[in-house]
PDB file of N, CA and C in Angstrom:
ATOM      1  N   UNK A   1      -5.448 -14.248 -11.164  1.00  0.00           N
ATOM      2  CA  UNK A   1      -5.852 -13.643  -9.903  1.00  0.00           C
ATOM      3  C   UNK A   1      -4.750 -12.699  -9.461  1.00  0.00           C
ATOM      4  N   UNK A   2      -5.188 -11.477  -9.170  1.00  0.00           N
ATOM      5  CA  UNK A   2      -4.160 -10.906  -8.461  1.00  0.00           C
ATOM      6  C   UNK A   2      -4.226  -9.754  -7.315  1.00  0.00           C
ATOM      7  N   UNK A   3      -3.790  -9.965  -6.457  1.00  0.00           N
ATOM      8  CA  UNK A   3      -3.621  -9.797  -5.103  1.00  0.00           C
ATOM      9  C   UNK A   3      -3.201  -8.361  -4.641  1.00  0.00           C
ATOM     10  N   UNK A   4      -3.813  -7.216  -4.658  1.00  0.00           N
ATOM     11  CA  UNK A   4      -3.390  -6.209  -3.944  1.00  0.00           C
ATOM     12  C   UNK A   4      -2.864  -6.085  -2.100  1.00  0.00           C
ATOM     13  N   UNK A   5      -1.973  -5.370  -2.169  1.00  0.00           N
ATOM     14  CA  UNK A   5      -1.980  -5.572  -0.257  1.00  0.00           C
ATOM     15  C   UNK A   5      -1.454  -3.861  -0.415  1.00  0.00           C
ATOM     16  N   UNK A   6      -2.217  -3.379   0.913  1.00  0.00           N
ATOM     17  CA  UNK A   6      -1.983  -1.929   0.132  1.00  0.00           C
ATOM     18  C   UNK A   6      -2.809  -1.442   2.342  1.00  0.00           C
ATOM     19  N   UNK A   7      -1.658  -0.701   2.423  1.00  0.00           N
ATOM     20  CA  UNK A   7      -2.706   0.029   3.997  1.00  0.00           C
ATOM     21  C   UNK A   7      -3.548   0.826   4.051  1.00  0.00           C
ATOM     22  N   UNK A   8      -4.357  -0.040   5.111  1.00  0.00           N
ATOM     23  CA  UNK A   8      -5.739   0.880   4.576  1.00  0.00           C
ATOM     24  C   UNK A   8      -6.209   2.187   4.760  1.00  0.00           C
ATOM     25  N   UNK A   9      -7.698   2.213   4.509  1.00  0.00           N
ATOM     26  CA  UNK A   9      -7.899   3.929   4.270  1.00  0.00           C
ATOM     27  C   UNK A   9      -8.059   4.190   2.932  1.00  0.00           C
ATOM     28  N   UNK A  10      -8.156   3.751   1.837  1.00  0.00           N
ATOM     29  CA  UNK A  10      -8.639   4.042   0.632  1.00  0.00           C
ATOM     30  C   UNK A  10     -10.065   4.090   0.333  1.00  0.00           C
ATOM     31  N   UNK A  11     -10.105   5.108  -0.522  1.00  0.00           N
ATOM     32  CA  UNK A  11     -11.874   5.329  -0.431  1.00  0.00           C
ATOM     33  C   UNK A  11     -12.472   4.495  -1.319  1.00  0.00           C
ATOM     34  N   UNK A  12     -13.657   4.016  -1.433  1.00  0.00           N
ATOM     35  CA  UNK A  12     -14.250   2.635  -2.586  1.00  0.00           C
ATOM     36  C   UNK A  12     -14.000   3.440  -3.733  1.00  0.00           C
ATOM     37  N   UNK A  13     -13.816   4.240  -4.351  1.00  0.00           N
ATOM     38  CA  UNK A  13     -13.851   4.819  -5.634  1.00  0.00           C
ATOM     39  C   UNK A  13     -11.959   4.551  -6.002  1.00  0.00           C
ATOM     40  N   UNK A  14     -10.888   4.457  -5.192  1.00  0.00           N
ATOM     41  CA  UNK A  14      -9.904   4.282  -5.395  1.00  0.00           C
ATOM     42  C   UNK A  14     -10.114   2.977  -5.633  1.00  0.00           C
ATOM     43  N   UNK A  15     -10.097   2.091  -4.575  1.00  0.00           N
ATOM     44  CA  UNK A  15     -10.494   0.913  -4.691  1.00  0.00           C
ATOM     45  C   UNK A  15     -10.843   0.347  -6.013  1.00  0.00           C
ATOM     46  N   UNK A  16     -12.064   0.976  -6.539  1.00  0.00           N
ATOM     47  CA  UNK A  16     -12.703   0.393  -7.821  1.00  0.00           C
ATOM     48  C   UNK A  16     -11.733   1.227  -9.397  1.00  0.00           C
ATOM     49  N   UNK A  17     -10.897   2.122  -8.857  1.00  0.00           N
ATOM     50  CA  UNK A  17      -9.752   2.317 -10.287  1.00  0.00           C
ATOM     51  C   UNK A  17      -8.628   1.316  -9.742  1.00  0.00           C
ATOM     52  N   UNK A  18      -8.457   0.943  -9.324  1.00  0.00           N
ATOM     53  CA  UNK A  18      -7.446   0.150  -8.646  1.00  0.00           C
ATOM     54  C   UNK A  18      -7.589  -1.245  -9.167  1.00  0.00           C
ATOM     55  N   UNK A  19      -8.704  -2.008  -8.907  1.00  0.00           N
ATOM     56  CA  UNK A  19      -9.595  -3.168  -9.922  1.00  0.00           C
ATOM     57  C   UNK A  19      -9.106  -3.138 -10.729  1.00  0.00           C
ATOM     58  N   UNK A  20      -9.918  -1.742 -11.732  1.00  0.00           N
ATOM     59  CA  UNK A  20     -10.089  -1.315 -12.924  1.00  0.00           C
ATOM     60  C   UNK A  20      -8.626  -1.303 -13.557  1.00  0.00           C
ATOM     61  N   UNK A  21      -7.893  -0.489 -13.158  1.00  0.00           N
ATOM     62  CA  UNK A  21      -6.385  -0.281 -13.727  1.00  0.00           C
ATOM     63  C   UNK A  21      -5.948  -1.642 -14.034  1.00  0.00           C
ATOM     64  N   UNK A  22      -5.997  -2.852 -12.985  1.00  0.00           N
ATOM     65  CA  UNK A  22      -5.033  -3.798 -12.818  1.00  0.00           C
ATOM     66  C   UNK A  22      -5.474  -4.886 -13.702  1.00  0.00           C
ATOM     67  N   UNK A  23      -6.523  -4.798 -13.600  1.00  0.00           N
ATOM     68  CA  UNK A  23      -7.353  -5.690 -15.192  1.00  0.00           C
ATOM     69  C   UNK A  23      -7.170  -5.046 -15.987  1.00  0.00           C
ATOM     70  N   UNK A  24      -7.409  -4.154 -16.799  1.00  0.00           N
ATOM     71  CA  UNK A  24      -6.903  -3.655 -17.807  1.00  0.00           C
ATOM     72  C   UNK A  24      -5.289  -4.083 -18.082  1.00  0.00           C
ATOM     73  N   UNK A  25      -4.348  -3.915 -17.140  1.00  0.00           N
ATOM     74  CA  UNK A  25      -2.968  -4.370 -17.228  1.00  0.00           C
ATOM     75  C   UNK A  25      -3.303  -5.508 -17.443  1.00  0.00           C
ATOM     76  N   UNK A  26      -3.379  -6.716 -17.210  1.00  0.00           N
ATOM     77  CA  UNK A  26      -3.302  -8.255 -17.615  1.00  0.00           C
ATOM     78  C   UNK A  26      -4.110  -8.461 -18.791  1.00  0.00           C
ATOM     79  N   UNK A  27      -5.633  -7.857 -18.965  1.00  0.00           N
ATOM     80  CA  UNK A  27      -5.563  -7.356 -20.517  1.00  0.00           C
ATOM     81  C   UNK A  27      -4.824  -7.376 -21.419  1.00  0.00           C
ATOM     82  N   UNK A  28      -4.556  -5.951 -21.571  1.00  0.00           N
ATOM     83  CA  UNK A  28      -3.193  -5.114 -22.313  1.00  0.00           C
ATOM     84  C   UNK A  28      -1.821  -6.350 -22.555  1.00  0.00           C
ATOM     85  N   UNK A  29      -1.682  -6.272 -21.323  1.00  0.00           N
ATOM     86  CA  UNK A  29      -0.326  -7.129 -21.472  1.00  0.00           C
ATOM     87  C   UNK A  29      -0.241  -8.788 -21.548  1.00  0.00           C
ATOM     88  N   UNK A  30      -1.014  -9.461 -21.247  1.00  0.00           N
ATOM     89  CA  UNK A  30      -1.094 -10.995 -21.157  1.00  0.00           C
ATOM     90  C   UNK A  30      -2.110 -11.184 -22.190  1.00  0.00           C
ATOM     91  N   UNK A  31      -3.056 -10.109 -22.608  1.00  0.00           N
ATOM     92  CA  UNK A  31      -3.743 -11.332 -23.396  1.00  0.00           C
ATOM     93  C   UNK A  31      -5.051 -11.378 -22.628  1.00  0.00           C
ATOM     94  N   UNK A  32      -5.531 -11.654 -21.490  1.00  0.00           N
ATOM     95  CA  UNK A  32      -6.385 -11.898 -20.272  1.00  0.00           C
ATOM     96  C   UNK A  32      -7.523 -11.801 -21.561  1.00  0.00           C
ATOM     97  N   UNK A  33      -8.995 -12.324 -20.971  1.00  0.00           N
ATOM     98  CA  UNK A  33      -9.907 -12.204 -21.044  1.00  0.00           C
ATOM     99  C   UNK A  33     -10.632 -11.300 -19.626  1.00  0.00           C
ATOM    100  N   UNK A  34     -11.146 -10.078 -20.024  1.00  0.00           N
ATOM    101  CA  UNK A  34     -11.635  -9.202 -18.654  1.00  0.00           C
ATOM    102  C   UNK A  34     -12.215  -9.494 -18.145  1.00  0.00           C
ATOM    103  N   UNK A  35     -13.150 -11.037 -18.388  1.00  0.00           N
ATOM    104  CA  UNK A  35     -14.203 -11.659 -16.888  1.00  0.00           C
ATOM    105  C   UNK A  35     -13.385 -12.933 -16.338  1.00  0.00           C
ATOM    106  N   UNK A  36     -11.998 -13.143 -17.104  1.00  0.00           N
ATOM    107  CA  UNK A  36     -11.484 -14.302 -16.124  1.00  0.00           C
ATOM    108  C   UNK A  36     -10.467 -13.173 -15.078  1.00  0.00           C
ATOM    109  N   UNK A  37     -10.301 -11.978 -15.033  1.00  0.00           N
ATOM    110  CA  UNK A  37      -9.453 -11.237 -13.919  1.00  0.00           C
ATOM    111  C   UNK A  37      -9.790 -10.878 -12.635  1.00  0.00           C
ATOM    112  N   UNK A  38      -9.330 -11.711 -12.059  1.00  0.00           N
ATOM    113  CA  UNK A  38      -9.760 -11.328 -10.552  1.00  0.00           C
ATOM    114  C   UNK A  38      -8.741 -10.560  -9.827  1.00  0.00           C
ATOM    115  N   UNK A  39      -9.320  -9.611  -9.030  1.00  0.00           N
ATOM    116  CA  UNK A  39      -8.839  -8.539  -8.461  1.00  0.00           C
ATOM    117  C   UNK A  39      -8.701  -8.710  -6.963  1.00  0.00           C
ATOM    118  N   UNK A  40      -7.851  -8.929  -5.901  1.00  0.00           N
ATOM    119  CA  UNK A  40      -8.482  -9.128  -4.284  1.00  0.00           C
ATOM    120  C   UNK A  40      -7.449  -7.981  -3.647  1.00  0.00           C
ATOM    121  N   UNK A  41      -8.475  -7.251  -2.913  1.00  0.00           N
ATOM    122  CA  UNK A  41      -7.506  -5.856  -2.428  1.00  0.00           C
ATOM    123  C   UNK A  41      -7.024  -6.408  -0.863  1.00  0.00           C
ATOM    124  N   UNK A  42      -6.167  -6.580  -0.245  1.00  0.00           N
ATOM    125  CA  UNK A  42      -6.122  -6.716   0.961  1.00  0.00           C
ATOM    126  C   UNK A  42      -5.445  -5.501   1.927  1.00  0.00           C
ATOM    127  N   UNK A  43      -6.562  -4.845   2.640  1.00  0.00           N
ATOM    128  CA  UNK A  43      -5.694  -3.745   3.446  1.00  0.00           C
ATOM    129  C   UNK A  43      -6.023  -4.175   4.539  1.00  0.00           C
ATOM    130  N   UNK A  44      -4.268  -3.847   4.959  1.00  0.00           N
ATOM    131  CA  UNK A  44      -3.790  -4.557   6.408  1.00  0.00           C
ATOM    132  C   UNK A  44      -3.969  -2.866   7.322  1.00  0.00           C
ATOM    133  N   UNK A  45      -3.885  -2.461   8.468  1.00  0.00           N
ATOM    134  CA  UNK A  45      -3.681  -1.663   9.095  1.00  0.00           C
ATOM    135  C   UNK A  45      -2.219  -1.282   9.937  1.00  0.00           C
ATOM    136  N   UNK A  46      -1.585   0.075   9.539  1.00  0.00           N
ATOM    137  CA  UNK A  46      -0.424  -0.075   9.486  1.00  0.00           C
ATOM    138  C   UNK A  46       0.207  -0.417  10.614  1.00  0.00           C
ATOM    139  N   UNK A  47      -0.245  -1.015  11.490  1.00  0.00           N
ATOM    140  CA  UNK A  47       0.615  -1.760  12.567  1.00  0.00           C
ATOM    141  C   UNK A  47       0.809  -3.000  12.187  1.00  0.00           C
ATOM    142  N   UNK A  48       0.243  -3.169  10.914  1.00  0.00           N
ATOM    143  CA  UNK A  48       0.751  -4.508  10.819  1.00  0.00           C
ATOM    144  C   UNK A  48       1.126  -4.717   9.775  1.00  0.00           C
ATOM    145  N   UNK A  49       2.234  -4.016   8.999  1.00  0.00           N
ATOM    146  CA  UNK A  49       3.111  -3.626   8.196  1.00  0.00           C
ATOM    147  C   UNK A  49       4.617  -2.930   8.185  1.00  0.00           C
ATOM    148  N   UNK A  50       5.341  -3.455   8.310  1.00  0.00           N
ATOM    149  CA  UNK A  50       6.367  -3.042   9.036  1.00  0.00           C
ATOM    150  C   UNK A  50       7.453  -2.695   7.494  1.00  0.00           C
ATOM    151  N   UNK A  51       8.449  -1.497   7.717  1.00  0.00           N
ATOM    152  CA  UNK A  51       9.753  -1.448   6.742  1.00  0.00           C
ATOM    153  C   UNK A  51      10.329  -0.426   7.511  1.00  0.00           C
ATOM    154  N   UNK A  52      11.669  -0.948   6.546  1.00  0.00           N
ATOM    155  CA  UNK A  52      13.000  -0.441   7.648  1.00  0.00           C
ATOM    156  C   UNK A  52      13.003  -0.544   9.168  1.00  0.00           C
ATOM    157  N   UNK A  53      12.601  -2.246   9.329  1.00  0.00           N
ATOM    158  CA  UNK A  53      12.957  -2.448  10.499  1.00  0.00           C
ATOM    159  C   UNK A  53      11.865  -1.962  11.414  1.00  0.00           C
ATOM    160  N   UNK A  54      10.799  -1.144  11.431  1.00  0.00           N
ATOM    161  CA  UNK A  54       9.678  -0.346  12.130  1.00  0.00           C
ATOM    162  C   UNK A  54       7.934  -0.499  11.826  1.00  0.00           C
ATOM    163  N   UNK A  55       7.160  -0.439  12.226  1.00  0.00           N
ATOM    164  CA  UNK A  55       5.972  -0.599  11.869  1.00  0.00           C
ATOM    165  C   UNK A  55       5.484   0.823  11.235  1.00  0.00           C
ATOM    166  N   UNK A  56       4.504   0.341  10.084  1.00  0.00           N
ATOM    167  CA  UNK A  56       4.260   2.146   9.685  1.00  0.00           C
ATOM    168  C   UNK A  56       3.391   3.365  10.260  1.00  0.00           C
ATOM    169  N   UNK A  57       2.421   2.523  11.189  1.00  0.00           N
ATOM    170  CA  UNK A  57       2.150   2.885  12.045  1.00  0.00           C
ATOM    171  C   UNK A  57       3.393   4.140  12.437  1.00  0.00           C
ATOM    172  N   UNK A  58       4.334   3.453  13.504  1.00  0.00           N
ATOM    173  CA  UNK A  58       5.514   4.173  13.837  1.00  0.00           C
ATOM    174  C   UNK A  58       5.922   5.676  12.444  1.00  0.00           C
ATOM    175  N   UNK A  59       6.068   5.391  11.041  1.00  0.00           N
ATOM    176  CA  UNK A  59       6.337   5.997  10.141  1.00  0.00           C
ATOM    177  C   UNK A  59       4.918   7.316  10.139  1.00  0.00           C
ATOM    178  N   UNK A  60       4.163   6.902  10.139  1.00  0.00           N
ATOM    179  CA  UNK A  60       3.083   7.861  10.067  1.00  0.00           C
ATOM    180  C   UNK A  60       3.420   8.728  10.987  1.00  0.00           C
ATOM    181  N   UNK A  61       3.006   7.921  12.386  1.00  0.00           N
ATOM    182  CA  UNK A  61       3.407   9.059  13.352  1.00  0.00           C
ATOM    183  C   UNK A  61       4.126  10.069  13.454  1.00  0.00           C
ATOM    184  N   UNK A  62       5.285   9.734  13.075  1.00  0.00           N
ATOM    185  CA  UNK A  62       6.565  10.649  12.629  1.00  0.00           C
ATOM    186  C   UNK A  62       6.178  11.302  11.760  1.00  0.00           C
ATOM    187  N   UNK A  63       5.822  11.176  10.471  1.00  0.00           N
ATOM    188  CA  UNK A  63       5.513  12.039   9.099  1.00  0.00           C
ATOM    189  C   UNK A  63       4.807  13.116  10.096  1.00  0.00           C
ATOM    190  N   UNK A  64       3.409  12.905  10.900  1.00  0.00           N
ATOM    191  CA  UNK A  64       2.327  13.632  11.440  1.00  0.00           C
ATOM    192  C   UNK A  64       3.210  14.544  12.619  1.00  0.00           C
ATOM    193  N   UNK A  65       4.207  14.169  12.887  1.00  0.00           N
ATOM    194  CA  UNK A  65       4.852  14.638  14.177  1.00  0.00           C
ATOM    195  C   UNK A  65       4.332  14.632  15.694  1.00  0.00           C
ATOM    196  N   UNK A  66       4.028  13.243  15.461  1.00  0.00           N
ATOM    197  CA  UNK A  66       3.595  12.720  16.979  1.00  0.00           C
ATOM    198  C   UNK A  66       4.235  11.747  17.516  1.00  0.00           C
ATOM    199  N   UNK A  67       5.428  11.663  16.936  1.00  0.00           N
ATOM    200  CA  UNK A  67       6.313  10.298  18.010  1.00  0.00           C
ATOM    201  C   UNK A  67       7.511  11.123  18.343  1.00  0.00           C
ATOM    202  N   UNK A  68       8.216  11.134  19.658  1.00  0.00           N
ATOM    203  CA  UNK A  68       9.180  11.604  19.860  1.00  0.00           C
ATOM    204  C   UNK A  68      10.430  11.640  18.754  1.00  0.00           C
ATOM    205  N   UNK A  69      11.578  11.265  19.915  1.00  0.00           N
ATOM    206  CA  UNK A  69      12.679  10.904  19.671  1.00  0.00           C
ATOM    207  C   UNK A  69      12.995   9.632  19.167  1.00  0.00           C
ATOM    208  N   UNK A  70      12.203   8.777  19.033  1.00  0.00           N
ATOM    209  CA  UNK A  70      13.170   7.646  18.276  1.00  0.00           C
ATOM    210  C   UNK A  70      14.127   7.504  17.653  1.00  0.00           C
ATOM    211  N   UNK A  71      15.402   6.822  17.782  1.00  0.00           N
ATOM    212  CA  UNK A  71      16.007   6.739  17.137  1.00  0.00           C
ATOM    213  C   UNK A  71      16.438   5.757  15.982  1.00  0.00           C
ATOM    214  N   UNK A  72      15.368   5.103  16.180  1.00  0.00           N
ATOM    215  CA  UNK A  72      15.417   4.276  15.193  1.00  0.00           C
ATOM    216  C   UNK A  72      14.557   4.540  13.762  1.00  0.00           C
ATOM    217  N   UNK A  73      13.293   5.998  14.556  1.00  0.00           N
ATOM    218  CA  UNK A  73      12.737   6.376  13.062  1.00  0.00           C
ATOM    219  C   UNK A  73      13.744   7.841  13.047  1.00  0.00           C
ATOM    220  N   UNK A  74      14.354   8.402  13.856  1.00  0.00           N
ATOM    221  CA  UNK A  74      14.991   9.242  13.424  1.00  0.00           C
ATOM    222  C   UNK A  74      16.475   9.245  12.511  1.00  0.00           C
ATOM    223  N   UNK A  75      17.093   8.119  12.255  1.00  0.00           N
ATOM    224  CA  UNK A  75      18.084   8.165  11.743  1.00  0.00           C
ATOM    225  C   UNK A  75      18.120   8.001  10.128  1.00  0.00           C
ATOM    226  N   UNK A  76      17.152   7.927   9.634  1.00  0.00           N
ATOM    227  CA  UNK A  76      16.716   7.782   7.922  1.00  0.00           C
ATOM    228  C   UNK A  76      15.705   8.720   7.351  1.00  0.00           C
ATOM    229  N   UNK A  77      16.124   9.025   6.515  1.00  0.00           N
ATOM    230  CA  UNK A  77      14.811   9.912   5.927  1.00  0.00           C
ATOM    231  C   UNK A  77      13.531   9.190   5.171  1.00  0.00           C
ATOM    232  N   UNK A  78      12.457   9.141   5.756  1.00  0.00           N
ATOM    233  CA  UNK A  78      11.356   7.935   5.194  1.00  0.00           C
ATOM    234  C   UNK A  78      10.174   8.504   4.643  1.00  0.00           C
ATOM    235  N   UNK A  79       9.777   8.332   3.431  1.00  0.00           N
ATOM    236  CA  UNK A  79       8.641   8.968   2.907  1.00  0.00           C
ATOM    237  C   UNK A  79       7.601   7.920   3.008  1.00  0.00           C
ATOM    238  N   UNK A  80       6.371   8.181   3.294  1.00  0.00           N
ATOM    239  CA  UNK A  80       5.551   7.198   3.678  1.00  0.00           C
ATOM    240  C   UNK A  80       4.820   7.023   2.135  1.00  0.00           C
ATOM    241  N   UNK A  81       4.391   5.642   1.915  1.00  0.00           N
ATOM    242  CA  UNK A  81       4.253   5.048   0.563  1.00  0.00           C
ATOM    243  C   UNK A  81       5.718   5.616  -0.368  1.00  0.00           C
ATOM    244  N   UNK A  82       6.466   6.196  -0.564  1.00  0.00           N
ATOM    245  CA  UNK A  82       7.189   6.360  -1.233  1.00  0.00           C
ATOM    246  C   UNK A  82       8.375   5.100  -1.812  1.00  0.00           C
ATOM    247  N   UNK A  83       8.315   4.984  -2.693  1.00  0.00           N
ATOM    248  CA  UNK A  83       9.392   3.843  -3.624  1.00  0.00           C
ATOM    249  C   UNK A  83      10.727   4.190  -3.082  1.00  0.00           C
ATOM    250  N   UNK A  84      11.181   2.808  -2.395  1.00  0.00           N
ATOM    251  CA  UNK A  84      12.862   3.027  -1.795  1.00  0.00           C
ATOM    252  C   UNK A  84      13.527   2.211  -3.062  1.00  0.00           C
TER     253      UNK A  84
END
């Protein structure tokens, strides 16, 4: 079984390569049989996901340029989904 957590807003066609990709990986790599792989996507909404200390909510905003001054999203440079 394995567990996506991912914020939402993805369209069902991502969604269903997303499945698709991740079974294929346990496939490929474990061996799996492709009807014992279970796939469960869970999207949270980004207020209720928080990094570097902030909700992403907060991060979006900023990317979009709709939150002030914060200084707590202003002091780091933050790419939203991006690998820290």
């Amino acid at each position: 079984m394995i567990h996506v957590y991912m914020l939402e807003g993805r369209t069902g066609d991502q969604k269903r390569r997303i499945i698709e990709g991740m079974t294929k990986a346990m496939v490929d790599v474990c061996g799996s049989k492709v009807e014992r792989v279970g796939v469960i996507i869970h999207e949270l909404p980004a207020e209720n996901w928080g990094r570097g200390g902030a909700p992403m909510s907060d991060e979006i905003r900023l990317a979009n340029g709709s939150i002030g001054s914060d200084p707590r999203l202003a002091a780091g440079s933050r790419t939203i989904g991006g690998a820290d």
